[in-house]
N, C-alpha and C. Protein backbone atom coordinates (compact mmCIF):
# COMPACT_ATOMS: atom_id res chain seq x y z
N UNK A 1 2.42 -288.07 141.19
CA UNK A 1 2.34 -287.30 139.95
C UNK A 1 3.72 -286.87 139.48
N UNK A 2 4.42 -286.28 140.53
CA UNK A 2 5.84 -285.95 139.70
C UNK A 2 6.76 -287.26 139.54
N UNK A 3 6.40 -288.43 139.69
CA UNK A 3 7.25 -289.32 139.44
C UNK A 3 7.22 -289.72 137.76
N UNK A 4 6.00 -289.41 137.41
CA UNK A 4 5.43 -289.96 136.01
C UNK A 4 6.35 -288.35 135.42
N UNK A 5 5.88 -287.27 135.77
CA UNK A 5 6.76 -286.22 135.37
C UNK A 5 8.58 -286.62 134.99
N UNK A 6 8.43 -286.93 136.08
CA UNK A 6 10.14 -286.66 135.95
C UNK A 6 10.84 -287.76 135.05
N UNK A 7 9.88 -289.18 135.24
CA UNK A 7 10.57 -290.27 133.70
C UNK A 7 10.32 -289.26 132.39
N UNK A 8 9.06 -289.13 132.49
CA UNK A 8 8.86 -288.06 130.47
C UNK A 8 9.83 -287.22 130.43
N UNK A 9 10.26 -286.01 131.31
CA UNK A 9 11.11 -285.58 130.93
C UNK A 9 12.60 -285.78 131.39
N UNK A 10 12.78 -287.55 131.88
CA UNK A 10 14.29 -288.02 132.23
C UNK A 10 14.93 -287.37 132.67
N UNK A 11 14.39 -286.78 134.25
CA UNK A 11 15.18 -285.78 134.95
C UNK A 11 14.91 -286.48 136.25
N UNK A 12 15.69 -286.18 137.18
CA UNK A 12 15.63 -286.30 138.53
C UNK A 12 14.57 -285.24 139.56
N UNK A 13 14.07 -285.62 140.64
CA UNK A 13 12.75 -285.10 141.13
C UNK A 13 13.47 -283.69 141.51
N UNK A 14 14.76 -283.54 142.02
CA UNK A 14 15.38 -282.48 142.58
C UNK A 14 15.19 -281.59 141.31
N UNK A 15 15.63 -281.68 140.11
CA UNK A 15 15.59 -281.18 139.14
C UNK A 15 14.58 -280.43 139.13
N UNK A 16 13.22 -281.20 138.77
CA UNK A 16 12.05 -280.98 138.35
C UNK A 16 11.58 -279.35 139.31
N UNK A 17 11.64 -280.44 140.64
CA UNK A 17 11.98 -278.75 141.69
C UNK A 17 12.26 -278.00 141.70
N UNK A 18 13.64 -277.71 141.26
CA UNK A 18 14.30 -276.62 141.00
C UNK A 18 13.90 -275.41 139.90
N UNK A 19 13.56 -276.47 139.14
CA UNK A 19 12.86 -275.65 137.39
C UNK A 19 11.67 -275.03 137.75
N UNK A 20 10.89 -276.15 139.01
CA UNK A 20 9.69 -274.73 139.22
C UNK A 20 9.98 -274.04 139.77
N UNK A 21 11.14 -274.13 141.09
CA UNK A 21 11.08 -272.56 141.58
C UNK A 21 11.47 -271.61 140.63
N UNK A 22 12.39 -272.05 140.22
CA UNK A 22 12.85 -271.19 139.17
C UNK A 22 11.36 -270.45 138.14
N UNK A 23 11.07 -271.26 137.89
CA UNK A 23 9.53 -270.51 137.08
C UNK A 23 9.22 -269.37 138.06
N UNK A 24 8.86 -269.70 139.48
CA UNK A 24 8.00 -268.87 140.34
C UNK A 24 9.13 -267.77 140.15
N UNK A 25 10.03 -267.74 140.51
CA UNK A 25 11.11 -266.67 140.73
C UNK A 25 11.40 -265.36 138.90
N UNK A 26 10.99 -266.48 138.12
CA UNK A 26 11.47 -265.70 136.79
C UNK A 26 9.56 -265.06 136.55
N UNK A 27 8.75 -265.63 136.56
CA UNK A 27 7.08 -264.58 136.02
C UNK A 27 6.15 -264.92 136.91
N UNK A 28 6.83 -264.94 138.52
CA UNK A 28 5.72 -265.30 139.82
C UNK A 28 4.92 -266.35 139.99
N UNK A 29 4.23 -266.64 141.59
CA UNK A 29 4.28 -267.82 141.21
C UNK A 29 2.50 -268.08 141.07
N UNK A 30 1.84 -266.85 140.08
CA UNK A 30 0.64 -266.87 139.84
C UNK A 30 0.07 -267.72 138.77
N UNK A 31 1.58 -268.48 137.58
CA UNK A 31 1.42 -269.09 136.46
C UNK A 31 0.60 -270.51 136.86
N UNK A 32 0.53 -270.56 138.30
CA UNK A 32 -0.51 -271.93 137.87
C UNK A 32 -1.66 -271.56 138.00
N UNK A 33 -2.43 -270.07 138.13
CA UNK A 33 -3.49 -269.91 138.08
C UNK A 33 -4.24 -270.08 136.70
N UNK A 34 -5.16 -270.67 136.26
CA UNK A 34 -5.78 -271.03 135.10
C UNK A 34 -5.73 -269.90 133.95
N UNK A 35 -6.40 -268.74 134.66
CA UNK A 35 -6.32 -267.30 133.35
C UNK A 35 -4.86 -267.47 133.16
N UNK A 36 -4.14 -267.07 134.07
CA UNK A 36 -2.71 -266.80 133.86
C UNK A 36 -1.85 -268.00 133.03
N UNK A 37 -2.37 -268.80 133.32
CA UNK A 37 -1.73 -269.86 132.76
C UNK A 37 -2.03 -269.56 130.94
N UNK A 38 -2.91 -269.03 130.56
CA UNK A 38 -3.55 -269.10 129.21
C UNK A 38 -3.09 -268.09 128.64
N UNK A 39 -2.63 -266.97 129.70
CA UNK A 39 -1.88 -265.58 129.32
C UNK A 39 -0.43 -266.30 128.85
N UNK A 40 0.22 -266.76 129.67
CA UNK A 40 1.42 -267.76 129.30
C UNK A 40 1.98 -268.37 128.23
N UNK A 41 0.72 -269.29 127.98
CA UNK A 41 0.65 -270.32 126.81
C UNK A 41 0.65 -269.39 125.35
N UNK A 42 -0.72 -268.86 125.36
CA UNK A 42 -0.60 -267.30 124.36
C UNK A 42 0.69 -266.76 123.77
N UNK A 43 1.39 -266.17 125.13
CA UNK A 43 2.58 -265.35 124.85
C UNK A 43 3.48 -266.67 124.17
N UNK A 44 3.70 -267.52 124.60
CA UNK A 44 4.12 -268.31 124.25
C UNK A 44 4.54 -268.85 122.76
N UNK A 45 3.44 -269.04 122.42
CA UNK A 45 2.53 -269.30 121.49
C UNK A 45 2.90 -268.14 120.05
N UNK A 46 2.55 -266.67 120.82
CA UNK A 46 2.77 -265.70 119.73
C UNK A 46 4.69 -266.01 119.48
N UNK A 47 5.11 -265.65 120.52
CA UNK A 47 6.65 -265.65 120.49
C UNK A 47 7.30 -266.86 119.32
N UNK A 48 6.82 -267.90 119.45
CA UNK A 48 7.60 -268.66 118.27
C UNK A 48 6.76 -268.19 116.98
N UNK A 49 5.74 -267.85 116.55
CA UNK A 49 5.19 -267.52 115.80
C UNK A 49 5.62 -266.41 114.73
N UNK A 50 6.00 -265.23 115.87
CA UNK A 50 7.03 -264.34 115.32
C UNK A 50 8.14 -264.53 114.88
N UNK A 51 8.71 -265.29 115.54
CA UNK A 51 10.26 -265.62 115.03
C UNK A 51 10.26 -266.74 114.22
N UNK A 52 9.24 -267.74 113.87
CA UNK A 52 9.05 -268.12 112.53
C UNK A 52 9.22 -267.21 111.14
N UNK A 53 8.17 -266.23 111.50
CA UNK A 53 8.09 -265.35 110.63
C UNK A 53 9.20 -264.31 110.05
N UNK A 54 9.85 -263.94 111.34
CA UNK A 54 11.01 -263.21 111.14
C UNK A 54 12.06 -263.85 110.71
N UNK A 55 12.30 -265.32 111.29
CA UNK A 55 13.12 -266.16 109.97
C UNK A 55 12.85 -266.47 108.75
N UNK A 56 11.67 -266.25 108.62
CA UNK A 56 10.75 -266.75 107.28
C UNK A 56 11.73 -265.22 105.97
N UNK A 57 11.58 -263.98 106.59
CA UNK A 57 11.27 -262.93 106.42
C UNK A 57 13.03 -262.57 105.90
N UNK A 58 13.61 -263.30 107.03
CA UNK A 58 15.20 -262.65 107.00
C UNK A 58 15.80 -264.01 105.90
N UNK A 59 15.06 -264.80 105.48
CA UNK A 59 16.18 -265.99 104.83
C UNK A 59 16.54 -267.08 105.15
N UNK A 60 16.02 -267.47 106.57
CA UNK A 60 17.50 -268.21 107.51
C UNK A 60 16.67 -269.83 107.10
């Protein structure tokens, strides 16, 4: 599975590794739980939404 991963995003497997610990280390490493995962995506989700808007809002 991470081999097909790591061509899409043309990175090396060490890489790929690293970026998840890094996930676990930056919002724990509960984000692959399904709810949590949807809490994630959400926030996610709102966050560019806002700052659409707030560029929308400021001109840019």
């Amino acid at each position: 599975m991470h081999v097909r991963t790591c061509a899409a995003l043309y990175i090396h497997a060490n890489t790929l590794y690293n970026r998840l610990e890094r996930i676990d280390k930056l919002i724990g490493p509960g984000w692959k739980d399904s709810s949590r995962n949807l809490d994630l995506q959400l926030a996610m989700r709102l966050n560019r939404l806002i700052s659409t808007i707030v560029q929308h809002h400021d001109g840019r």
